[in-house]
C-alpha atoms as a PDB file:
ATOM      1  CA  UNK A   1      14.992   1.207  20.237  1.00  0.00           C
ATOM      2  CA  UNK A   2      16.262  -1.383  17.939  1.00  0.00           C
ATOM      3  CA  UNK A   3      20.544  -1.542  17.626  1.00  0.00           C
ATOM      4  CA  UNK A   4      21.841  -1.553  14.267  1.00  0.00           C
ATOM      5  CA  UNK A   5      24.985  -3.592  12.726  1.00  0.00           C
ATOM      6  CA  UNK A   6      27.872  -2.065  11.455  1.00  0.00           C
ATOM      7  CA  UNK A   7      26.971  -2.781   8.209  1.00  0.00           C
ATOM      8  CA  UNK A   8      23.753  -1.882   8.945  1.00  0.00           C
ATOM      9  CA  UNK A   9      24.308   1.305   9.911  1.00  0.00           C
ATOM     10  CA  UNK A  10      27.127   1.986   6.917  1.00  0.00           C
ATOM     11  CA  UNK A  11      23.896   1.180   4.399  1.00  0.00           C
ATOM     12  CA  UNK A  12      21.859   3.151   6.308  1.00  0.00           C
ATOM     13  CA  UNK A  13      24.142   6.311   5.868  1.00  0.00           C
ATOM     14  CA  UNK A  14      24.420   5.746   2.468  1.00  0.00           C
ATOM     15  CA  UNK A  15      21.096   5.070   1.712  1.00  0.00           C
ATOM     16  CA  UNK A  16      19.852   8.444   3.754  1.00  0.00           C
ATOM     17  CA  UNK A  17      22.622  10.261   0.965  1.00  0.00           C
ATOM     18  CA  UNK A  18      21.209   8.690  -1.984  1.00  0.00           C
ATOM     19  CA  UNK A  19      17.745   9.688  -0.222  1.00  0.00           C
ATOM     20  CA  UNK A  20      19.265  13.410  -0.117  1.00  0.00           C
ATOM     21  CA  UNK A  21      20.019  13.826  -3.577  1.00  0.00           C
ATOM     22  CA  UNK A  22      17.478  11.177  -5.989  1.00  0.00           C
ATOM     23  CA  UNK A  23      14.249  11.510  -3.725  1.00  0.00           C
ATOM     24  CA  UNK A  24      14.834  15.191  -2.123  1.00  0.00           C
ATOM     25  CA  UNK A  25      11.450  14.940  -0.446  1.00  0.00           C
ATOM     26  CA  UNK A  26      11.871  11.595   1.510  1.00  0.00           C
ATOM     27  CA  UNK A  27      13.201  11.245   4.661  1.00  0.00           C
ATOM     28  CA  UNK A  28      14.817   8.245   3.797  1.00  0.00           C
ATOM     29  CA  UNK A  29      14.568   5.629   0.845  1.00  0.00           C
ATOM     30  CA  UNK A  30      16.210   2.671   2.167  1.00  0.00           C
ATOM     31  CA  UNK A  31      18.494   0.727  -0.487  1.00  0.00           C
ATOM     32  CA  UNK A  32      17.702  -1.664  -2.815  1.00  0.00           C
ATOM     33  CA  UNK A  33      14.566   0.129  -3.870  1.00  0.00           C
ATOM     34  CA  UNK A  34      12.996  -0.469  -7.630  1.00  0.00           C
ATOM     35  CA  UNK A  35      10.873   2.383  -8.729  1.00  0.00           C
ATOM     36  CA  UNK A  36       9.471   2.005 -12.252  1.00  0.00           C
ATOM     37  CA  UNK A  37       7.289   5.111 -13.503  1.00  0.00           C
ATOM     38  CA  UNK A  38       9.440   7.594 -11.148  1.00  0.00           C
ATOM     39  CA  UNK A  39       7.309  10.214 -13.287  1.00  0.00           C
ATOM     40  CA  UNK A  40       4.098   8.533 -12.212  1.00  0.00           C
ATOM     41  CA  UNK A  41       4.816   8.569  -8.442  1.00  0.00           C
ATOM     42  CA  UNK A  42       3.848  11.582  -6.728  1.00  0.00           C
ATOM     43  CA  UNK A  43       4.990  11.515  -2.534  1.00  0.00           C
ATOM     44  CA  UNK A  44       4.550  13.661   0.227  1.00  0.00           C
ATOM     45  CA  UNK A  45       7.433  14.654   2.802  1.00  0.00           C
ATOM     46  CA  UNK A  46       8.432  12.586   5.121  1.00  0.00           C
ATOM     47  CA  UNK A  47       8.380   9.473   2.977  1.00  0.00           C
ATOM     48  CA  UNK A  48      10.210   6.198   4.724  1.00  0.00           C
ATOM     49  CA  UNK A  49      10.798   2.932   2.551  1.00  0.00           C
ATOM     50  CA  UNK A  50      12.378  -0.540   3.977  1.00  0.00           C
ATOM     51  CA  UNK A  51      14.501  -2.290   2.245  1.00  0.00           C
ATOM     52  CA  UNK A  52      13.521  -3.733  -1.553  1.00  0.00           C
ATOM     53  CA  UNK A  53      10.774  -1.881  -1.247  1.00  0.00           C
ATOM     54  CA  UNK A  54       8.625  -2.153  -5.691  1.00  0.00           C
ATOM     55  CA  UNK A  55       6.764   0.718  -6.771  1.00  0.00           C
ATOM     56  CA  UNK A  56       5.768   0.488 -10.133  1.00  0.00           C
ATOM     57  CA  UNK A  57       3.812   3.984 -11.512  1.00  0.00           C
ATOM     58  CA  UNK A  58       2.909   5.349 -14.846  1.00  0.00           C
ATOM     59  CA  UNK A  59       5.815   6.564 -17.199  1.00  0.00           C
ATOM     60  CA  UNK A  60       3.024   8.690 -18.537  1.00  0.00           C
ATOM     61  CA  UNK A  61       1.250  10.222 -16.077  1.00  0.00           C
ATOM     62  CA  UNK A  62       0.765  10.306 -12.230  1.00  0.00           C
ATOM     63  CA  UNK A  63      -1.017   6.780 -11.385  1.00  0.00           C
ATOM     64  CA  UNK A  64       0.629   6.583  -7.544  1.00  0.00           C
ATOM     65  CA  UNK A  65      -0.238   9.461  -4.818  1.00  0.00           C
ATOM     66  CA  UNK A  66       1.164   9.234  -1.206  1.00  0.00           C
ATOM     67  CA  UNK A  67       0.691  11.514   0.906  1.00  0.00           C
ATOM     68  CA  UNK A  68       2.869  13.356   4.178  1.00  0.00           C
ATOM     69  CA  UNK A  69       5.382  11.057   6.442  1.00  0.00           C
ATOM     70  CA  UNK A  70       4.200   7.517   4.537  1.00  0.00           C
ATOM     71  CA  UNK A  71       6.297   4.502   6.251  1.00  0.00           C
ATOM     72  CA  UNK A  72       6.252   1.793   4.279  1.00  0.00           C
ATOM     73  CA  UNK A  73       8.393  -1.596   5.619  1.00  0.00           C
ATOM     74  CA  UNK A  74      10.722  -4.341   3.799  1.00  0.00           C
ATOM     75  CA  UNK A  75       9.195  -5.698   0.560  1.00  0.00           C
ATOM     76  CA  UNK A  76       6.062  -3.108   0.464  1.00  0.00           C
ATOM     77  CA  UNK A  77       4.902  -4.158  -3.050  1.00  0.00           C
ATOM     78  CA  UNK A  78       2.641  -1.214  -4.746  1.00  0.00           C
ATOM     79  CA  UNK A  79       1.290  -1.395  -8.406  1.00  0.00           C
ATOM     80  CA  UNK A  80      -0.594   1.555  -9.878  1.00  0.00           C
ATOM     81  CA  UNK A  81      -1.171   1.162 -13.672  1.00  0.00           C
ATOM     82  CA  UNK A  82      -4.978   3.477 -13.184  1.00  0.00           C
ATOM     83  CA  UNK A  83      -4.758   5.445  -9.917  1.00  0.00           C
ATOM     84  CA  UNK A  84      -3.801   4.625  -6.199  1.00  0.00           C
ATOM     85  CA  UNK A  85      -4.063   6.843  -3.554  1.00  0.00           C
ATOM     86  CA  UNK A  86      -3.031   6.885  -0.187  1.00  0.00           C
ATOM     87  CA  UNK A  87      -2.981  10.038   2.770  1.00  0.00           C
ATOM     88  CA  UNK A  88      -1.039  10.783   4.933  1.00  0.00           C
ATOM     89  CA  UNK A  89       0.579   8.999   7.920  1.00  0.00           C
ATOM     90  CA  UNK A  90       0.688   5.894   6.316  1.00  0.00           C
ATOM     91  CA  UNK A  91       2.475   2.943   7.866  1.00  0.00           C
ATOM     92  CA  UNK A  92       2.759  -0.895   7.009  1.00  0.00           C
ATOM     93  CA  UNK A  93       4.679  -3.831   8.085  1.00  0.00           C
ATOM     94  CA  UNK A  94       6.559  -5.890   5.690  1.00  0.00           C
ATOM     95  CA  UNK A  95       5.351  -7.525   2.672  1.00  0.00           C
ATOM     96  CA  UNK A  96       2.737  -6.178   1.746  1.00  0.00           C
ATOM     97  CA  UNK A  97       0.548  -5.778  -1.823  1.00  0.00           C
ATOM     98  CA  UNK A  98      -1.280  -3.166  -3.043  1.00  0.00           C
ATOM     99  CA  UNK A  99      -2.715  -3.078  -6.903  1.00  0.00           C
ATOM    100  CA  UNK A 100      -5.298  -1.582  -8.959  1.00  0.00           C
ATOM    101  CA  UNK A 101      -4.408  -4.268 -11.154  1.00  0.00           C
ATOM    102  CA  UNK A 102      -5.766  -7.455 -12.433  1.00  0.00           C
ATOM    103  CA  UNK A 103      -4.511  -9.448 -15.485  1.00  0.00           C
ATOM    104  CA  UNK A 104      -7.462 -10.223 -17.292  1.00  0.00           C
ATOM    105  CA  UNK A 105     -11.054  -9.724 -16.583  1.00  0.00           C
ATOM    106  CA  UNK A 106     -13.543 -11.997 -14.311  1.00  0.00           C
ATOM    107  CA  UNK A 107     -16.819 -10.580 -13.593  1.00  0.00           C
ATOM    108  CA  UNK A 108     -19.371  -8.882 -16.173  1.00  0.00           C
ATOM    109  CA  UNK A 109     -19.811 -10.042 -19.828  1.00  0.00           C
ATOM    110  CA  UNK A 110     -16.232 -10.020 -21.502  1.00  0.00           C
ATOM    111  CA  UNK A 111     -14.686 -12.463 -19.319  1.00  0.00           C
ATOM    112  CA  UNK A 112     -11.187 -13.878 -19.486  1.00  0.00           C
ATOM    113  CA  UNK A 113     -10.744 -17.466 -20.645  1.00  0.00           C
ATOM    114  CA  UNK A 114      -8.665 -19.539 -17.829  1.00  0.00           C
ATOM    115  CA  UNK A 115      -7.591 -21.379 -21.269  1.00  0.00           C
ATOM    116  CA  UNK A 116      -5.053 -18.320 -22.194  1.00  0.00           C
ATOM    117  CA  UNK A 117      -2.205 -17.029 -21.364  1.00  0.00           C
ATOM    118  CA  UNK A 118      -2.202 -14.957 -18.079  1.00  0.00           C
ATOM    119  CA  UNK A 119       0.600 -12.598 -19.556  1.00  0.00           C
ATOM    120  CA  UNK A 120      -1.877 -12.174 -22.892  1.00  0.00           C
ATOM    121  CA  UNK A 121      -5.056 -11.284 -20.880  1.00  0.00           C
ATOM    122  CA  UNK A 122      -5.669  -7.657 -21.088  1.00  0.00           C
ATOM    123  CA  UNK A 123      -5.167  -5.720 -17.746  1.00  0.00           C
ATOM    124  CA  UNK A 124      -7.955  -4.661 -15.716  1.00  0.00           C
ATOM    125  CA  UNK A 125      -8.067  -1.509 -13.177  1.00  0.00           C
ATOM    126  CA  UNK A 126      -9.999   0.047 -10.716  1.00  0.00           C
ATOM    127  CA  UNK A 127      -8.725   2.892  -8.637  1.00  0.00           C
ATOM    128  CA  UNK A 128      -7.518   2.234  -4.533  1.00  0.00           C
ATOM    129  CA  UNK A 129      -7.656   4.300  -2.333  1.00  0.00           C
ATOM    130  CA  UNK A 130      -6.380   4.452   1.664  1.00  0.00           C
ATOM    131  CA  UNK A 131      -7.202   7.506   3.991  1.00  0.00           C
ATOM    132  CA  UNK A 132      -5.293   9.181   6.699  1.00  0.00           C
ATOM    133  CA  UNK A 133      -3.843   7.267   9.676  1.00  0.00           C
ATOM    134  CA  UNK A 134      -3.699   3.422   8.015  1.00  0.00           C
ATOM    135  CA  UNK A 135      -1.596   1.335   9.467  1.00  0.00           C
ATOM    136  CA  UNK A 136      -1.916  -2.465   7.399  1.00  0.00           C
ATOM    137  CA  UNK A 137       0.262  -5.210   9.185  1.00  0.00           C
ATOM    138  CA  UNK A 138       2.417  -8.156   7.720  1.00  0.00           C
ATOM    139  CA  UNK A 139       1.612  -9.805   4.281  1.00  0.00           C
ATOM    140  CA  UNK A 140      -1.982  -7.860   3.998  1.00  0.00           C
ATOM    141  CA  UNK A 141      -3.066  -7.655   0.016  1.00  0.00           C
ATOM    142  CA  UNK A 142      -4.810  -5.236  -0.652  1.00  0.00           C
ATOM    143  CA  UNK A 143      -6.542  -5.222  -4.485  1.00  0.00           C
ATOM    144  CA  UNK A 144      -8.238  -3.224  -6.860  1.00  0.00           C
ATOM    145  CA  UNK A 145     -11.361  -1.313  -6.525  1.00  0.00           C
ATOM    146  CA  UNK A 146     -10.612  -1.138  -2.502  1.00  0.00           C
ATOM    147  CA  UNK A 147     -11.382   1.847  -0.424  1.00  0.00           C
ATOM    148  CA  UNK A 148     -10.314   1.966   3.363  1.00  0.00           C
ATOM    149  CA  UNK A 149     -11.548   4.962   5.127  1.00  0.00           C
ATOM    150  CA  UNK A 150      -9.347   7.050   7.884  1.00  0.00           C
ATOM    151  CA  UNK A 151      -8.075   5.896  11.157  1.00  0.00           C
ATOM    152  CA  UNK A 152      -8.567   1.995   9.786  1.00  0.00           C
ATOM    153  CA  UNK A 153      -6.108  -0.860  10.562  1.00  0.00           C
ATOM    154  CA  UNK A 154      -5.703  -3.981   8.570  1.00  0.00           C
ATOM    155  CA  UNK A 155      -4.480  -6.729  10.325  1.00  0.00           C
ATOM    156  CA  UNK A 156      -1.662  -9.029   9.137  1.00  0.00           C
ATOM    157  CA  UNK A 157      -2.649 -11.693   6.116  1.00  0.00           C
ATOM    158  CA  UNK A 158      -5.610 -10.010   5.535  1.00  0.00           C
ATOM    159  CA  UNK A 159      -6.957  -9.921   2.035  1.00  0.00           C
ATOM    160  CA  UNK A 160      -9.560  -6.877   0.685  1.00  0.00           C
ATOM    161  CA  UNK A 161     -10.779  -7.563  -2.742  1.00  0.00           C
ATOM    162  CA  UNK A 162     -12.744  -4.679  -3.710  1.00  0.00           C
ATOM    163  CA  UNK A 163     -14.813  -4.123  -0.907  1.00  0.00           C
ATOM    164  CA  UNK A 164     -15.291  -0.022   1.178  1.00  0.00           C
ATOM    165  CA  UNK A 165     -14.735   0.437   4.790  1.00  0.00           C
ATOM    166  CA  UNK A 166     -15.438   3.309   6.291  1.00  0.00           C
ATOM    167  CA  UNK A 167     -13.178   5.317   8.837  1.00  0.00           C
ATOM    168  CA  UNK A 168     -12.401   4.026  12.210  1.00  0.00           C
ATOM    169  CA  UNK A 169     -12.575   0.458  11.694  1.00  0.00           C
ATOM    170  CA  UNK A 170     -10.372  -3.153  12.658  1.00  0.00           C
ATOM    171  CA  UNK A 171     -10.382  -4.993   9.632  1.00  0.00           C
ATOM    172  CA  UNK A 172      -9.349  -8.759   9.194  1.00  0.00           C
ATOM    173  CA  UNK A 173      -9.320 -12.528   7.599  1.00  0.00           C
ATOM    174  CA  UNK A 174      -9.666 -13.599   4.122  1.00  0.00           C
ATOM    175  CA  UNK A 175     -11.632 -11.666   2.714  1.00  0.00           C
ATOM    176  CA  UNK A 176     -11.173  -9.297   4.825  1.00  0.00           C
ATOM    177  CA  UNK A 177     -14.340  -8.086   7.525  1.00  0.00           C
ATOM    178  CA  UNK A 178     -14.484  -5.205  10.305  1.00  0.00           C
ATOM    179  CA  UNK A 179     -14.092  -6.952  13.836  1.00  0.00           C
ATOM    180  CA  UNK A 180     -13.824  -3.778  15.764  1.00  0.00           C
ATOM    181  CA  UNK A 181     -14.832  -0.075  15.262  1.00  0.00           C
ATOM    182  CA  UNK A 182     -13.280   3.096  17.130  1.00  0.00           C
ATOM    183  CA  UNK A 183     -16.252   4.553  19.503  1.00  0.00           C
ATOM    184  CA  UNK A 184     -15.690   8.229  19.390  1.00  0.00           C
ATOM    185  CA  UNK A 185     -17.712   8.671  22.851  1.00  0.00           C
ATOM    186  CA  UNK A 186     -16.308   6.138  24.826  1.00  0.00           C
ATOM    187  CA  UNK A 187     -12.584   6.818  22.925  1.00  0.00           C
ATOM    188  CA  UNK A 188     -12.086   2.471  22.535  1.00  0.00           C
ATOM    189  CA  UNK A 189     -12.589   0.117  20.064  1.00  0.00           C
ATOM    190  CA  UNK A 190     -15.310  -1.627  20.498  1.00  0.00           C
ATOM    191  CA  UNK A 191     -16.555  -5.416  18.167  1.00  0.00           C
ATOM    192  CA  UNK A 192     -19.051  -5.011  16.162  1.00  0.00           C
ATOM    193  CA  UNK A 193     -21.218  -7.877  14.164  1.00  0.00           C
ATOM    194  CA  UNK A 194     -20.704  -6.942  10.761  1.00  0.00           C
ATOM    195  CA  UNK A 195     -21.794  -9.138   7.556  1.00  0.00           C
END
């Protein structure tokens, strides 16, 4: 069990009071945090943030679901503008991305020109959404129009761009491909050749 600082534990205290009255749900929403579209962000019980933890959400309407006992680490960066979901159990490691948003448009036939302003290109959005059991390690990205399936883990600095994995799966690298799948007979994780 990690020790904590004095000061660490003094923030800590406060934080969990804050937590108490602002986010009744949570367990404990860990100061600074910066929630933009508090409306918009919908959380189960349980919730756990780290420190400077971004979620920006929909002033409008709910765009950001997370579901029961969600630990998210220091700097967890989460953008929902269209719709992200993620279930219960959730857990990361610091610094990491997750967006159903894209400024501008590069695939299909109204493409945005790399001679504009990034700011000026329209935004472009296509839901996310992360089962039951995730855990995603350090600095993973994970961008719009991805699904990951129950039970997965995404290894640290991995990058998924759009792509579905289905439940019970080890998925790494840039972009990011299953290594390992969870054997339900033999109860291990076993590699697998995927493409």
């Amino acid at each position: 069990m990690m020790d904590y600082s004095f000061s660490n534990f003094i923030s800590t205290v406060y934080s969990f009071f804050i937590t108490k009255i602002a986010y009744r749900k949570a367990r404990l929403v860990r100061r600074p945090v910066y929630i933009r579209g508090k409306k918009g962000f919908l959380y189960g019980e349980g919730l756990t943030t780290g420190h400077s933890c971004r979620i920006d959400a929909s002033s409008k309407k709910i765009t950001l679901r997370i579901g029961k006992n969600a630990r998210l680490g220091d700097f967890v960066h989460i953008n929902a503008d269209e719709s992200v979901t993620i279930g219960d159990n959730f857990l990361t490691a610091s610094k990491v991305f997750i967006s159903d948003t894209s400024h501008g448009c590069y695939k299909g036939d109204e493409q945005s020109s790399p001679y504009s302003n990034p700011s000026d290109r329209p935004l472009s959005t296509c839901p996310v959404v992360i089962g039951d059991n995730v855990w995603i390690g350090e600095n993973a990205v994970i961008l719009a129009g991805s699904c990951i399936g129950n039970g997965c883990i995404v290894g640290a600095n991995t990058l998924i761009n759009g792509k579905t994995f289905p439940d019970g799966v080890m998925i790494v690298g840039i972009p990011g491909r299953v290594i390992k799948k969870y054997n339900d007979v033999t109860k291990k994780w076993e590699k697998v050749n995927w493409v």
